[in-house]
PDB file of N, CA and C in Angstrom:
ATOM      1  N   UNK A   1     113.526 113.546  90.110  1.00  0.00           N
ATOM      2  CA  UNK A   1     112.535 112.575  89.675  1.00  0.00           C
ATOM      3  C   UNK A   1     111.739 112.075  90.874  1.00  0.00           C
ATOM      4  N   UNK A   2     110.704 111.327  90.807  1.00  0.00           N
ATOM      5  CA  UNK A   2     109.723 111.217  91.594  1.00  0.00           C
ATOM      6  C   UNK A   2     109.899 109.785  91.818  1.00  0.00           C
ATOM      7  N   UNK A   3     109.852 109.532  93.358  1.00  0.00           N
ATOM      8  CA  UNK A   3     110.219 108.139  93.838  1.00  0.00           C
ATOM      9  C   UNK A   3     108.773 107.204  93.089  1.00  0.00           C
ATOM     10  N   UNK A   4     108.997 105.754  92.612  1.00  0.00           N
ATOM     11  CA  UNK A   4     107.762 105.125  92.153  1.00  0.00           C
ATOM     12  C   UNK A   4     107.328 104.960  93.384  1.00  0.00           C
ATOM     13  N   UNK A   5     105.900 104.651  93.248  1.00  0.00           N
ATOM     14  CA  UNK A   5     105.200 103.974  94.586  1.00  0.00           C
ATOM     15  C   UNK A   5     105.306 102.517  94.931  1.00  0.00           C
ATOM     16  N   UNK A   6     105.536 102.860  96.234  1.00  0.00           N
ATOM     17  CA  UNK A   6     105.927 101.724  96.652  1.00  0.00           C
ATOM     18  C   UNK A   6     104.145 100.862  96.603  1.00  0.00           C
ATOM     19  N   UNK A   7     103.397 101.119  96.798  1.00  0.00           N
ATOM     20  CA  UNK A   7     101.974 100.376  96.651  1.00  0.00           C
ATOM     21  C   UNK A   7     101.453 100.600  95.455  1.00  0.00           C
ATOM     22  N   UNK A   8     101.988 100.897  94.448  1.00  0.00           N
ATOM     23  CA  UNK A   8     101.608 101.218  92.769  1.00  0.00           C
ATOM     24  C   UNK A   8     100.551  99.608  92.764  1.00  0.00           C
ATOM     25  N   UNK A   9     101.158  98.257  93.107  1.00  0.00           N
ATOM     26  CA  UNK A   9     100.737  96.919  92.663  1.00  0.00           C
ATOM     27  C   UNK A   9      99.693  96.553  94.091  1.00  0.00           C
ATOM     28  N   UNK A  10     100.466  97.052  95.311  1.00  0.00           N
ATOM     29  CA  UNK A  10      99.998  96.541  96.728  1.00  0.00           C
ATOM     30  C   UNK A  10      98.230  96.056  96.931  1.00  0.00           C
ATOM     31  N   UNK A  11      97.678  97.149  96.123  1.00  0.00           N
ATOM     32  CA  UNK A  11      96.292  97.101  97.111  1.00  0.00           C
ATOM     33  C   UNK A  11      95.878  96.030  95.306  1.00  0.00           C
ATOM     34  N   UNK A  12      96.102  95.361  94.465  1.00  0.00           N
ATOM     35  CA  UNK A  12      95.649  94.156  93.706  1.00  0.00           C
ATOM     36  C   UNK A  12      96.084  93.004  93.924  1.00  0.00           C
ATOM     37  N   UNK A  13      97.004  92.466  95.129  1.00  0.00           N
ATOM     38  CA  UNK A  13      97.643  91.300  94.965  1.00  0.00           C
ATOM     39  C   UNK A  13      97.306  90.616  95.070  1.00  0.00           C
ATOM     40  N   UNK A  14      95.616  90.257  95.727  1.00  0.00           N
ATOM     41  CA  UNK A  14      94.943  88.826  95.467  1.00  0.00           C
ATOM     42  C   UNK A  14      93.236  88.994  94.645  1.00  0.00           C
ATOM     43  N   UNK A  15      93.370  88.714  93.264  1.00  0.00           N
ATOM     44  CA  UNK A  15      92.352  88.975  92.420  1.00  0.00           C
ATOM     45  C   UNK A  15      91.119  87.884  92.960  1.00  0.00           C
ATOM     46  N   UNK A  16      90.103  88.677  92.996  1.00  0.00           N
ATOM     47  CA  UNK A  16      89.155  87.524  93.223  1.00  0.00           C
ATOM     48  C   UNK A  16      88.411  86.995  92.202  1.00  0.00           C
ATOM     49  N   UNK A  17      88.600  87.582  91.180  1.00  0.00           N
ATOM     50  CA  UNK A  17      88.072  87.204  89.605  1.00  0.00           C
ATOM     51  C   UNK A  17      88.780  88.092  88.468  1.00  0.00           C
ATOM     52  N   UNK A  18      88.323  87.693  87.355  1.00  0.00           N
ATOM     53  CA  UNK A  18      88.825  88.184  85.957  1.00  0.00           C
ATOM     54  C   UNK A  18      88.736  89.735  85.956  1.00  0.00           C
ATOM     55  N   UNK A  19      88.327  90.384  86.741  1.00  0.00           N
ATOM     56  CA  UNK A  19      87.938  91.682  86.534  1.00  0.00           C
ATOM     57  C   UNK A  19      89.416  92.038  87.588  1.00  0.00           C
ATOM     58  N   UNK A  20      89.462  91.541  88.420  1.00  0.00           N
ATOM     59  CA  UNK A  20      90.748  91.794  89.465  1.00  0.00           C
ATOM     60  C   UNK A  20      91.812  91.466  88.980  1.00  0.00           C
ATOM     61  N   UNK A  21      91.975  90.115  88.261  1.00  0.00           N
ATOM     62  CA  UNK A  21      93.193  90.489  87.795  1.00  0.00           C
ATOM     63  C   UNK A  21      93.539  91.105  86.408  1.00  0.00           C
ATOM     64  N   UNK A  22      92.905  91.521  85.791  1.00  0.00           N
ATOM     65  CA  UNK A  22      92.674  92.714  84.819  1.00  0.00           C
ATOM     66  C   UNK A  22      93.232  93.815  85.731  1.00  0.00           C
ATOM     67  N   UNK A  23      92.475  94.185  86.915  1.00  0.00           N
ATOM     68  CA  UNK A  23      93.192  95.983  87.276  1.00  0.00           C
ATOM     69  C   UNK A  23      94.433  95.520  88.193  1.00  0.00           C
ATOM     70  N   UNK A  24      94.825  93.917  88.775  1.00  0.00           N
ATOM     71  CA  UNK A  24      96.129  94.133  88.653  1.00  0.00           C
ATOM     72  C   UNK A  24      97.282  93.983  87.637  1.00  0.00           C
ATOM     73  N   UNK A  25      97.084  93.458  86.832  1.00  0.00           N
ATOM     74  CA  UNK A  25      97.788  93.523  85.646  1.00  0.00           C
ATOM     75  C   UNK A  25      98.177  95.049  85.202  1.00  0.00           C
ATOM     76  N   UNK A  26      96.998  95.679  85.382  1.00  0.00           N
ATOM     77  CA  UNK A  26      97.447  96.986  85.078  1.00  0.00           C
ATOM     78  C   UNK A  26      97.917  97.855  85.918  1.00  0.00           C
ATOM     79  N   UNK A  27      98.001  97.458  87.606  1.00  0.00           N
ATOM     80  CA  UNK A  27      98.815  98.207  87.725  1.00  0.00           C
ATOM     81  C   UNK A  27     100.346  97.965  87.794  1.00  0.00           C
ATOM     82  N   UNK A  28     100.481  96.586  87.650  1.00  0.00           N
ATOM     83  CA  UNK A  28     101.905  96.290  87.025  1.00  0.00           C
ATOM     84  C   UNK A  28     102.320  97.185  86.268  1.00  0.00           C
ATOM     85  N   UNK A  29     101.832  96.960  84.588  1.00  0.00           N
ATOM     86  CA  UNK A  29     102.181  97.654  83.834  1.00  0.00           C
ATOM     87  C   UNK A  29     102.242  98.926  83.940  1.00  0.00           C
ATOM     88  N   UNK A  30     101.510  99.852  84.969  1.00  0.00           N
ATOM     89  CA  UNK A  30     101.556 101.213  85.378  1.00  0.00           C
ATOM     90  C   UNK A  30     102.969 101.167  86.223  1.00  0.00           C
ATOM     91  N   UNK A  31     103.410 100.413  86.765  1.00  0.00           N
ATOM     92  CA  UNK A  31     104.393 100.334  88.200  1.00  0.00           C
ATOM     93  C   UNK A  31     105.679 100.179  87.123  1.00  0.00           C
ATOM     94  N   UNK A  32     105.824  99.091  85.991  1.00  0.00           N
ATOM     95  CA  UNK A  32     106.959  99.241  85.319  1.00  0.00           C
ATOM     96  C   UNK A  32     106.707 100.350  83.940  1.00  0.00           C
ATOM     97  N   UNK A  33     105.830 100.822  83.734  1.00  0.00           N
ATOM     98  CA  UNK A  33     105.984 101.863  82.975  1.00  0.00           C
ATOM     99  C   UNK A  33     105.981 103.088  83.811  1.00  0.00           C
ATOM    100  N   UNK A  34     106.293 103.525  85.255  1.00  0.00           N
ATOM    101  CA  UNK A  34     106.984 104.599  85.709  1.00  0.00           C
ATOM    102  C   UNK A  34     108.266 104.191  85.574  1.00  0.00           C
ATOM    103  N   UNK A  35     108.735 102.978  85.897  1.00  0.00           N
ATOM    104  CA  UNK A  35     110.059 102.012  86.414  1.00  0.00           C
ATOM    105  C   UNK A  35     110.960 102.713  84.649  1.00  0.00           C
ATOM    106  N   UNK A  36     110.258 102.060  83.906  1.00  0.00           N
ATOM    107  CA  UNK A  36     111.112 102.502  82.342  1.00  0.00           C
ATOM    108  C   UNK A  36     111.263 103.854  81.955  1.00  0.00           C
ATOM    109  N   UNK A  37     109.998 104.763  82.526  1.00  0.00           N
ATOM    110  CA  UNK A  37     109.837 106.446  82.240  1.00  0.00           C
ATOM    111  C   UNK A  37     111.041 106.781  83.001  1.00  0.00           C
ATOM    112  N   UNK A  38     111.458 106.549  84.070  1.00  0.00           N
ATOM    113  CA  UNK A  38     112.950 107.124  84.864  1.00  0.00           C
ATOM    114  C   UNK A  38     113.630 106.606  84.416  1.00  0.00           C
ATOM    115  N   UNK A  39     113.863 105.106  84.007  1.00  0.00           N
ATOM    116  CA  UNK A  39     115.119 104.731  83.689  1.00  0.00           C
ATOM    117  C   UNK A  39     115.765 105.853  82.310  1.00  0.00           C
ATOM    118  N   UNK A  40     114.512 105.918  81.521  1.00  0.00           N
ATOM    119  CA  UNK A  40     114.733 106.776  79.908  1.00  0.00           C
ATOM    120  C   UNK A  40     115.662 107.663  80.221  1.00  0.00           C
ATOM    121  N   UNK A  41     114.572 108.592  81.391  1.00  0.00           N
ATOM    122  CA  UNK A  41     115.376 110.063  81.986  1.00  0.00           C
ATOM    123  C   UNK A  41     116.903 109.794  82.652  1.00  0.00           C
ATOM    124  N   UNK A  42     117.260 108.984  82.601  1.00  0.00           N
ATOM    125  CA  UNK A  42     118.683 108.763  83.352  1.00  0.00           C
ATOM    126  C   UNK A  42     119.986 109.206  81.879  1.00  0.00           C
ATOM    127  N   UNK A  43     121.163 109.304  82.679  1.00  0.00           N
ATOM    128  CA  UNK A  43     121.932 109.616  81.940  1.00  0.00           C
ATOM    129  C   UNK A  43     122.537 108.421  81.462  1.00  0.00           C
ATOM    130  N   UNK A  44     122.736 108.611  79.676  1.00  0.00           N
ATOM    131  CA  UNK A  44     123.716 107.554  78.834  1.00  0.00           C
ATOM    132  C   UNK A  44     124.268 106.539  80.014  1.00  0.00           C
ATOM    133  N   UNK A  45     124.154 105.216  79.529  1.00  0.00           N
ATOM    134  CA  UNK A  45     125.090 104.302  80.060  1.00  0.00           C
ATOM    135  C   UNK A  45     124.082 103.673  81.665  1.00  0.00           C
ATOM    136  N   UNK A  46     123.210 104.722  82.490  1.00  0.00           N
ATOM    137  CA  UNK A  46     123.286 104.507  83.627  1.00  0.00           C
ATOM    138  C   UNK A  46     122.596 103.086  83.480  1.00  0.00           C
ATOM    139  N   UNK A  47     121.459 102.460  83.211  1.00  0.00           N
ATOM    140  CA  UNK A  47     121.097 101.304  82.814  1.00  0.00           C
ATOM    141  C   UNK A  47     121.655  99.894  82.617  1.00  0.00           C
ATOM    142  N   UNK A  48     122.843 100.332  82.382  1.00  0.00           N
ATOM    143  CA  UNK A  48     123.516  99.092  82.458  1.00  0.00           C
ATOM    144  C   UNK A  48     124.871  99.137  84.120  1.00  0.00           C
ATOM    145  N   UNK A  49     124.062  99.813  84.560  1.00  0.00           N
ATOM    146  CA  UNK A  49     125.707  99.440  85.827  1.00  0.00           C
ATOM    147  C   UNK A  49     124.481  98.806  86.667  1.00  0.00           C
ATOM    148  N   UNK A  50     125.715  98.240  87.033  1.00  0.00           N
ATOM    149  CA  UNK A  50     125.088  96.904  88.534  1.00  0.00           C
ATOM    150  C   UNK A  50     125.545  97.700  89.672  1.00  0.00           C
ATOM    151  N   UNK A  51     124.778  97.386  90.871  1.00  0.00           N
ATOM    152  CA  UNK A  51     125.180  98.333  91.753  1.00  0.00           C
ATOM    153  C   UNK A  51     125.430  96.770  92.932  1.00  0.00           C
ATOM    154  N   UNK A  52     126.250  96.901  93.522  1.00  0.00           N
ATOM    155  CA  UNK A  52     126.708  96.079  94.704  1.00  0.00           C
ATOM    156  C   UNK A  52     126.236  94.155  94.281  1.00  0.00           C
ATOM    157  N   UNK A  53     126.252  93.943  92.712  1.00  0.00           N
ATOM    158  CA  UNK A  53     126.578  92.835  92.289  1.00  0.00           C
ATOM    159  C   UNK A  53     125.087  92.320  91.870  1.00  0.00           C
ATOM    160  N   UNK A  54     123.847  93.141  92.270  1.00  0.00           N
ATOM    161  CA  UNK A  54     122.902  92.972  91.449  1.00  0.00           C
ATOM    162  C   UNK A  54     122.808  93.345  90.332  1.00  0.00           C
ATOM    163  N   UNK A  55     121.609  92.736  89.315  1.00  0.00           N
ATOM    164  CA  UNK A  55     121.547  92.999  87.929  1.00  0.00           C
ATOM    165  C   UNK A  55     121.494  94.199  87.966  1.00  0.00           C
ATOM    166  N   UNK A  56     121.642  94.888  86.777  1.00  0.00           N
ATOM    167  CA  UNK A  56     121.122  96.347  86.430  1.00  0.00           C
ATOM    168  C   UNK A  56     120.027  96.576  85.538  1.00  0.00           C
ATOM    169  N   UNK A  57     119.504  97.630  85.027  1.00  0.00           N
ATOM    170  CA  UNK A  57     118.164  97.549  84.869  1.00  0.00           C
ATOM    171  C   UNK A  57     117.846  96.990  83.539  1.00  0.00           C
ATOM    172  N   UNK A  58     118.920  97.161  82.601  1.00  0.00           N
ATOM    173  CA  UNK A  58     118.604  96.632  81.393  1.00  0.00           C
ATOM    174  C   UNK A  58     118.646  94.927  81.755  1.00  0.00           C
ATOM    175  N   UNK A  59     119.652  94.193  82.488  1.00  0.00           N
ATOM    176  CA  UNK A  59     119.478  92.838  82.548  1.00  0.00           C
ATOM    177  C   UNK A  59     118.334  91.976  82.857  1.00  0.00           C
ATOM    178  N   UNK A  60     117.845  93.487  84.103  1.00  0.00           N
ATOM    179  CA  UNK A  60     116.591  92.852  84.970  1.00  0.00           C
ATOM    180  C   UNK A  60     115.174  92.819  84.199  1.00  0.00           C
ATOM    181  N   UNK A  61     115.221  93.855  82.653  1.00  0.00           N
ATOM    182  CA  UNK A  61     114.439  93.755  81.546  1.00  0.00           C
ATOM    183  C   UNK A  61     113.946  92.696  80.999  1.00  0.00           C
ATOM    184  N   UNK A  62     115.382  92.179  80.314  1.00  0.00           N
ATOM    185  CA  UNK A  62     115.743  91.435  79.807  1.00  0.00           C
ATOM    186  C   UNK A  62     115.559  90.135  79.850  1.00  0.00           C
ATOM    187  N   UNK A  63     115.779  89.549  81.372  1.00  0.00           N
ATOM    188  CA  UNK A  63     115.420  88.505  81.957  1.00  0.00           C
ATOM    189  C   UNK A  63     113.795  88.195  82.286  1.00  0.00           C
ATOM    190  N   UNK A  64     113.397  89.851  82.353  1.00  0.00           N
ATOM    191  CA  UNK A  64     111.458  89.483  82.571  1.00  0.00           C
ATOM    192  C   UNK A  64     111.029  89.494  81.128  1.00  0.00           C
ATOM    193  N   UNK A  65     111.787  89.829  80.359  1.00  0.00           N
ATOM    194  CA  UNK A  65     110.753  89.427  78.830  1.00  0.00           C
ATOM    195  C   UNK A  65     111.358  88.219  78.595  1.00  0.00           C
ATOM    196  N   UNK A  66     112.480  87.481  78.854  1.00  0.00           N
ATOM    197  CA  UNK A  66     112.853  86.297  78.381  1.00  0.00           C
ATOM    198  C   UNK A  66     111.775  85.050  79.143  1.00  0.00           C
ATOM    199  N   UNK A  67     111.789  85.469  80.416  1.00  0.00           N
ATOM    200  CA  UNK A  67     110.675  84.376  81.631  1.00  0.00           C
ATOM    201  C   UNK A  67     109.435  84.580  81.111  1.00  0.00           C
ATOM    202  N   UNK A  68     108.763  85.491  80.688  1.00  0.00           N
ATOM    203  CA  UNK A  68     107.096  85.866  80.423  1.00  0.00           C
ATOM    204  C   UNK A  68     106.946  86.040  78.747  1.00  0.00           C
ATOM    205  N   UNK A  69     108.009  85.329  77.677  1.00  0.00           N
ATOM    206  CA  UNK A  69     108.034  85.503  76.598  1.00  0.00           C
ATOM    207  C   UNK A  69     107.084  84.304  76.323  1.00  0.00           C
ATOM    208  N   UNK A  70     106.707  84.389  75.220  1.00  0.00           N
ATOM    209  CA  UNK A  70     106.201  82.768  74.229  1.00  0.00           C
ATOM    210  C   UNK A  70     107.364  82.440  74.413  1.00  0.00           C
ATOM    211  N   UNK A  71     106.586  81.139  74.779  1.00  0.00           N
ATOM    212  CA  UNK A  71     107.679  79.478  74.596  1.00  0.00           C
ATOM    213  C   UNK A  71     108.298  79.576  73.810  1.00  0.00           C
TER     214      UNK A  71
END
């Protein structure tokens, strides 16, 4: 599998108007929709192991739709 980019978000991080943060928004969503396309490709189960006591990927999901959900 193909490492994500590490500058997928880098070159949008300070929008200078509505149009900027429009193409960074999207490349968020480009940066975690590679992030979810590998996780898919992983084998049964791998998604949920924590590795050295951090979350794992389903938690770390989980927790960004719970923070960025409707009130």
């Amino acid at each position: 599998m193909p490492a994500l980019s590490a500058g997928a978000c880098g070159t949008q991080r300070r929008a200078e108007d509505a149009e900027g943060l429009r193409g960074a928004w999207g490349a968020v969503e480009g940066a975690w929709r590679q992030a979810t396309d590998r996780a898919s490709a992983l084998p049964d189960g791998a998604v949920d192991v924590s590795v050295e006591g951090e979350w794992c990927f389903s938690q770390t999901l989980r927790h960004l739709v719970f923070t960025t959900g409707p009130g």
